[in-house]
C-alpha atoms as a PDB file:
ATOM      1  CA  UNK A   1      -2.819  -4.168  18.744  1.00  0.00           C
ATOM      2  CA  UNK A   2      -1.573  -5.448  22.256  1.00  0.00           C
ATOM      3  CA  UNK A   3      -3.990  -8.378  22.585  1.00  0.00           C
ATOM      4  CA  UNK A   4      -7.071  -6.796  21.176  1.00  0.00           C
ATOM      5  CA  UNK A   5      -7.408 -10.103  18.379  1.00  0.00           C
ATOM      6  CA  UNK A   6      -6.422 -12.925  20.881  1.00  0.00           C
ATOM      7  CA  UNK A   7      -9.109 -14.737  22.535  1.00  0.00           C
ATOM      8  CA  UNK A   8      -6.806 -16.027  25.436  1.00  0.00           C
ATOM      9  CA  UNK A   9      -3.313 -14.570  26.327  1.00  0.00           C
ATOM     10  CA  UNK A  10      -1.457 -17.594  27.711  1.00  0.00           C
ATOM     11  CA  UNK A  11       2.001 -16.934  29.629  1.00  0.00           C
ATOM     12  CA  UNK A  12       3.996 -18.440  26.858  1.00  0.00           C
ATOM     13  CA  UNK A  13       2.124 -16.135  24.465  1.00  0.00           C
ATOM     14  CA  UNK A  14       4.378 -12.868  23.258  1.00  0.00           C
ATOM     15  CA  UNK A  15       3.608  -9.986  25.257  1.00  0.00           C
ATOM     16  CA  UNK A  16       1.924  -8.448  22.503  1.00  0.00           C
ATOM     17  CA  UNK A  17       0.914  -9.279  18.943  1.00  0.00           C
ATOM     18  CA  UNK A  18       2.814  -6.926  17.275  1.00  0.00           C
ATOM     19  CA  UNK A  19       5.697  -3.938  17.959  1.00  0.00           C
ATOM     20  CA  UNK A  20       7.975  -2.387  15.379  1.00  0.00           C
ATOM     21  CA  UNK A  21       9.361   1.725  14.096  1.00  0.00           C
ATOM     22  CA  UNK A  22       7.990   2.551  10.628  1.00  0.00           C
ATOM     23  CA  UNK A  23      11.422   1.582   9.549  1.00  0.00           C
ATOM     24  CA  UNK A  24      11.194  -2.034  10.686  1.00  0.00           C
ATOM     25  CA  UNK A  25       7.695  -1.948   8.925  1.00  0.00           C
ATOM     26  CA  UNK A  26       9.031  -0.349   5.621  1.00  0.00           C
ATOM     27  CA  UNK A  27      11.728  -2.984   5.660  1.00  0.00           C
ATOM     28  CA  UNK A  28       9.013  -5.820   5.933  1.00  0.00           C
ATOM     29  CA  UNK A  29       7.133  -4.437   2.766  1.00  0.00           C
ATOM     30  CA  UNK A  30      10.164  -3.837   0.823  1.00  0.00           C
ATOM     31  CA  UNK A  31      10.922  -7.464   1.700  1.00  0.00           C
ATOM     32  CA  UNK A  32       7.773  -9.162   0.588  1.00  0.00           C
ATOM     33  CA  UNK A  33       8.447  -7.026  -2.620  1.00  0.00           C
ATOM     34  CA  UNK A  34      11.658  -8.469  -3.353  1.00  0.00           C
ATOM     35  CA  UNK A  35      10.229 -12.067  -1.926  1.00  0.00           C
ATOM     36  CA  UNK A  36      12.936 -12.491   0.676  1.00  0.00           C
ATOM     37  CA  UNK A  37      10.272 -12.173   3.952  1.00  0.00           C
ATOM     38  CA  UNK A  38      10.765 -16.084   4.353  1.00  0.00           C
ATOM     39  CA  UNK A  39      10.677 -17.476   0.999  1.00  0.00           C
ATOM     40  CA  UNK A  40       9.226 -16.274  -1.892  1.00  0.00           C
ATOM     41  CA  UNK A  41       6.351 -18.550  -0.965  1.00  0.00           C
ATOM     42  CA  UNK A  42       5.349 -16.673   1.928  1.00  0.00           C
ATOM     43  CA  UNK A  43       6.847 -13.728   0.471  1.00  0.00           C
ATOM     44  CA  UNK A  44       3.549 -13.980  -2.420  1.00  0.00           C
ATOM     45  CA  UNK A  45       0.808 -15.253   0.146  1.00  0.00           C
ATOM     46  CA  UNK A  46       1.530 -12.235   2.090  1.00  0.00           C
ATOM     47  CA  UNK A  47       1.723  -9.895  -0.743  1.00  0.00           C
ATOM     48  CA  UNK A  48      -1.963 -11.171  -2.228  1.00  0.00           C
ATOM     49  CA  UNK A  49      -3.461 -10.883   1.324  1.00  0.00           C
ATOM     50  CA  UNK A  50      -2.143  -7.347   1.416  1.00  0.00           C
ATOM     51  CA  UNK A  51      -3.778  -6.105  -1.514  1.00  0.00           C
ATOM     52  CA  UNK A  52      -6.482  -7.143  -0.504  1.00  0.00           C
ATOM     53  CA  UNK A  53      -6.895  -4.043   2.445  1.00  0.00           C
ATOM     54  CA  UNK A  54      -9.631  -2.076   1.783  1.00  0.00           C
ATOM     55  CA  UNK A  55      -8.807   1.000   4.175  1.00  0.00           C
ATOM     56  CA  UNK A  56      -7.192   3.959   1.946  1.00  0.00           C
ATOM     57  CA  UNK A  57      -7.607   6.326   4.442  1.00  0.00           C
ATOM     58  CA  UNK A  58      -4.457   7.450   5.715  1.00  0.00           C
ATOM     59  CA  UNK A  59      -1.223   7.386   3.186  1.00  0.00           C
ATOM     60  CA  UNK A  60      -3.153   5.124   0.592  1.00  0.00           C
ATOM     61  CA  UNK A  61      -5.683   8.379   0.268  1.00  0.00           C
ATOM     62  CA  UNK A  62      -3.919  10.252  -2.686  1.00  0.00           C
ATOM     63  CA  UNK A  63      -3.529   7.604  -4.828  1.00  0.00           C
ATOM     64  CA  UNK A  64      -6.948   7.913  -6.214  1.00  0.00           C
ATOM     65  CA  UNK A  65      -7.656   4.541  -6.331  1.00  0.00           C
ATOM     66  CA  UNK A  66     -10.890   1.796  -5.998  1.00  0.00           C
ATOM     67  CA  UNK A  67     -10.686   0.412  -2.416  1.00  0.00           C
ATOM     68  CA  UNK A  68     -11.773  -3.022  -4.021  1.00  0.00           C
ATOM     69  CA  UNK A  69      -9.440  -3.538  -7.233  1.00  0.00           C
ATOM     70  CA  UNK A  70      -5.595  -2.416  -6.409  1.00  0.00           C
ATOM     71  CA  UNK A  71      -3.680  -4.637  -7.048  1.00  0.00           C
ATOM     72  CA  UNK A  72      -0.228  -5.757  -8.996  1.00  0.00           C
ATOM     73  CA  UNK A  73      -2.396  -7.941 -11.462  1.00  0.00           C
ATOM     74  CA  UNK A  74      -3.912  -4.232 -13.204  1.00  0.00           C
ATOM     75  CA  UNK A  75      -2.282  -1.804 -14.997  1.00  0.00           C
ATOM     76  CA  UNK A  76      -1.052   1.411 -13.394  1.00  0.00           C
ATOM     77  CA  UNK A  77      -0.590   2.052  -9.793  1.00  0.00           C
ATOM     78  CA  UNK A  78      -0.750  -0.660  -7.394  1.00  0.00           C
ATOM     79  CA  UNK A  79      -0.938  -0.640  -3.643  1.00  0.00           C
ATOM     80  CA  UNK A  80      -0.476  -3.293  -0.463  1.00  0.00           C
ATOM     81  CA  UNK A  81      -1.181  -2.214   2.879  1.00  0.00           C
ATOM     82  CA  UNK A  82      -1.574  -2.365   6.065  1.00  0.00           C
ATOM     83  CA  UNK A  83      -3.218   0.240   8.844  1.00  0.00           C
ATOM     84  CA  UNK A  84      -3.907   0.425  12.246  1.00  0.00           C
ATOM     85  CA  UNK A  85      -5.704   2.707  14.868  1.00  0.00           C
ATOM     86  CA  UNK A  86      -5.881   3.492  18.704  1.00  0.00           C
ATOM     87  CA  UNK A  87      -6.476   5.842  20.909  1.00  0.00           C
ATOM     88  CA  UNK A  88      -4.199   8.652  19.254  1.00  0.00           C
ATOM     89  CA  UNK A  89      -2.897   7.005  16.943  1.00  0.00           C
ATOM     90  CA  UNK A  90      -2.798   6.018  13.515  1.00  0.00           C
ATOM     91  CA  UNK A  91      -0.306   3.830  10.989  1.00  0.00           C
ATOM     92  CA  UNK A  92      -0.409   3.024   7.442  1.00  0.00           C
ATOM     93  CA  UNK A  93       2.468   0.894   5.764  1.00  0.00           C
ATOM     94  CA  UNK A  94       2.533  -0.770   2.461  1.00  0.00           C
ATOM     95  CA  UNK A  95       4.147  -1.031  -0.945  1.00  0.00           C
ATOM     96  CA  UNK A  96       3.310   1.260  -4.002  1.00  0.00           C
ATOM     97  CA  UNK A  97       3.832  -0.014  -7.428  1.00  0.00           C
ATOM     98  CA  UNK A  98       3.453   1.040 -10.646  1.00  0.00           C
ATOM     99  CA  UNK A  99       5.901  -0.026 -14.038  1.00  0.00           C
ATOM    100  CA  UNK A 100       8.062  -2.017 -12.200  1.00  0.00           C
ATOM    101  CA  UNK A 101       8.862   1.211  -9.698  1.00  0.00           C
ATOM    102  CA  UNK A 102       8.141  -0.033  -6.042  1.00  0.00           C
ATOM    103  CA  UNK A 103       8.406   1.704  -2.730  1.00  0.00           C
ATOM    104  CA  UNK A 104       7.831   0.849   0.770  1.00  0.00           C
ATOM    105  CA  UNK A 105       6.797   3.217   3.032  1.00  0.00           C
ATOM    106  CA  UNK A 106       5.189   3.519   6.513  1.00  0.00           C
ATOM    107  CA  UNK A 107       4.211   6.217   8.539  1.00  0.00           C
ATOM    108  CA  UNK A 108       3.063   6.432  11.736  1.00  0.00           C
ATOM    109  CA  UNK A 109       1.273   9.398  14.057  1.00  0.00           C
ATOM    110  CA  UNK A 110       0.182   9.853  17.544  1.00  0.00           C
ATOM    111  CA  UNK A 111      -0.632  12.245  19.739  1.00  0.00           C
ATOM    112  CA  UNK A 112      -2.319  13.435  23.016  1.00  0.00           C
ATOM    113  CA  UNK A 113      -6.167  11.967  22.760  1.00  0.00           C
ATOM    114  CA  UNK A 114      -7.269  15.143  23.733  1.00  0.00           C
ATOM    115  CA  UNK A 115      -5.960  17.404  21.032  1.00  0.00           C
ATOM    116  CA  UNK A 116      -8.586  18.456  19.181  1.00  0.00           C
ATOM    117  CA  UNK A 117      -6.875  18.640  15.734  1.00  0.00           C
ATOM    118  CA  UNK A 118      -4.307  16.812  16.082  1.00  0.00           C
ATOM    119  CA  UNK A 119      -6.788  13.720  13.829  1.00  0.00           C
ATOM    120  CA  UNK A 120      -7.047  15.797  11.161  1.00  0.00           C
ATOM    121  CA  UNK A 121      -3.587  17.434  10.768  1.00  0.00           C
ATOM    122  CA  UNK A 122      -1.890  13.840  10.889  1.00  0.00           C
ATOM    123  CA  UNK A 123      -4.427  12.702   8.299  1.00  0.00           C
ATOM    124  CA  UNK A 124      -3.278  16.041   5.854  1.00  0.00           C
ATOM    125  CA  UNK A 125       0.117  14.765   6.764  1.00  0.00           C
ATOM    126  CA  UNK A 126      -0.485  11.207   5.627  1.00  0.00           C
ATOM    127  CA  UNK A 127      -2.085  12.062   2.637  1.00  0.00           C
ATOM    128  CA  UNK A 128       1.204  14.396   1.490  1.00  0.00           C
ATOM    129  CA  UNK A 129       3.152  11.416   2.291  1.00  0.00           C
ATOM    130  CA  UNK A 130       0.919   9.231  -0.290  1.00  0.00           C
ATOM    131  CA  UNK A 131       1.248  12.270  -2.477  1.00  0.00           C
ATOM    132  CA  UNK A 132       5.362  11.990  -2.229  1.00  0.00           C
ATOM    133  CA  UNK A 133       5.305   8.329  -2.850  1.00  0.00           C
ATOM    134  CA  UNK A 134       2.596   8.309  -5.749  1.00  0.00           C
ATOM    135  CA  UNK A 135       5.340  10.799  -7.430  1.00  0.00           C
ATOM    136  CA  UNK A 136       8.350   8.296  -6.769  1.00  0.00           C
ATOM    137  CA  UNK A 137       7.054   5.657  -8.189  1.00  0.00           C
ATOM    138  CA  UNK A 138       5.520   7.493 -11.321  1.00  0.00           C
ATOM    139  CA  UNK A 139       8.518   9.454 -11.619  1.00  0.00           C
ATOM    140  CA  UNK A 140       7.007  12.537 -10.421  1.00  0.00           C
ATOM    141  CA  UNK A 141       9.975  15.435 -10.345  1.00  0.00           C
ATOM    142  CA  UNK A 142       7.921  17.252  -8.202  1.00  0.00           C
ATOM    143  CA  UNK A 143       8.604  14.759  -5.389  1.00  0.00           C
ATOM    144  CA  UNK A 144      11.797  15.670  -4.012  1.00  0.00           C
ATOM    145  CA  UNK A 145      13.617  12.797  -4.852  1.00  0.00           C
END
């Protein structure tokens, strides 16, 4: 993300658009979802631009749902995310809803660009995280919680 989506990088522009651990990032989500990023204003704008992300590829891909129509307004589960990619890397984080169960979550992977399965092993890995949150929120026992 460092300065991939800015046309000009002025000096008294941050050094890069965005930094933060997949805690910081869970804490954001879990934030919007309580409406206390802000206000709860900015707290809903944010929200309905989330669920409007299209990409279930990483922890979103378990959850079985329609790329297009996910979010809080429907029945059932509910998803808002975020994801991002590089060289080696890879980071989903969002909120997972479903009958008034939420939980933020974010998970990020990298490795050396030349491993050769190292794509595909932290995509299994993301998926089993989507699989332990889908079972949180629906009350799965079989999640560990």
């Amino acid at each position: 993300l460092h300065d991939y989506v800015r046309d000009v990088r002025r000096p008294t522009d941050p050094p890069r658009l965005s930094c933060g651990s997949a805690q910081e990032l869970a804490a954001i989500f879990g934030r919007i979802a309580t409406r206390d990023l802000v206000s709860p204003a900015v707290s809903r704008m944010l929200r309905h631009w989330l669920e409007l992300s299209t990409d279930l590829s990483m922890v979103a891909s378990s959850l079985d749902l329609d790329p297009l129509a996910h979010s809080a307004d429907g029945p059932g589960l509910a998803l808002m995310n975020k994801t991002g990619t590089d060289t080696g890397v890879r980071a989903d984080c969002g909120l997972v809803s479903c009958g008034g169960v939420q939980v933020a979550y974010a998970a990020i992977a990298n490795w050396e660009a030349a491993s050769e399965s190292a794509l595909g092993d932290a995509m299994a890995d993301m998926r089993v995280i989507g699989g332990f949150v889908r079972g949180l929120v629906e009350g799965d026992d079989r999640s560990g919680a």
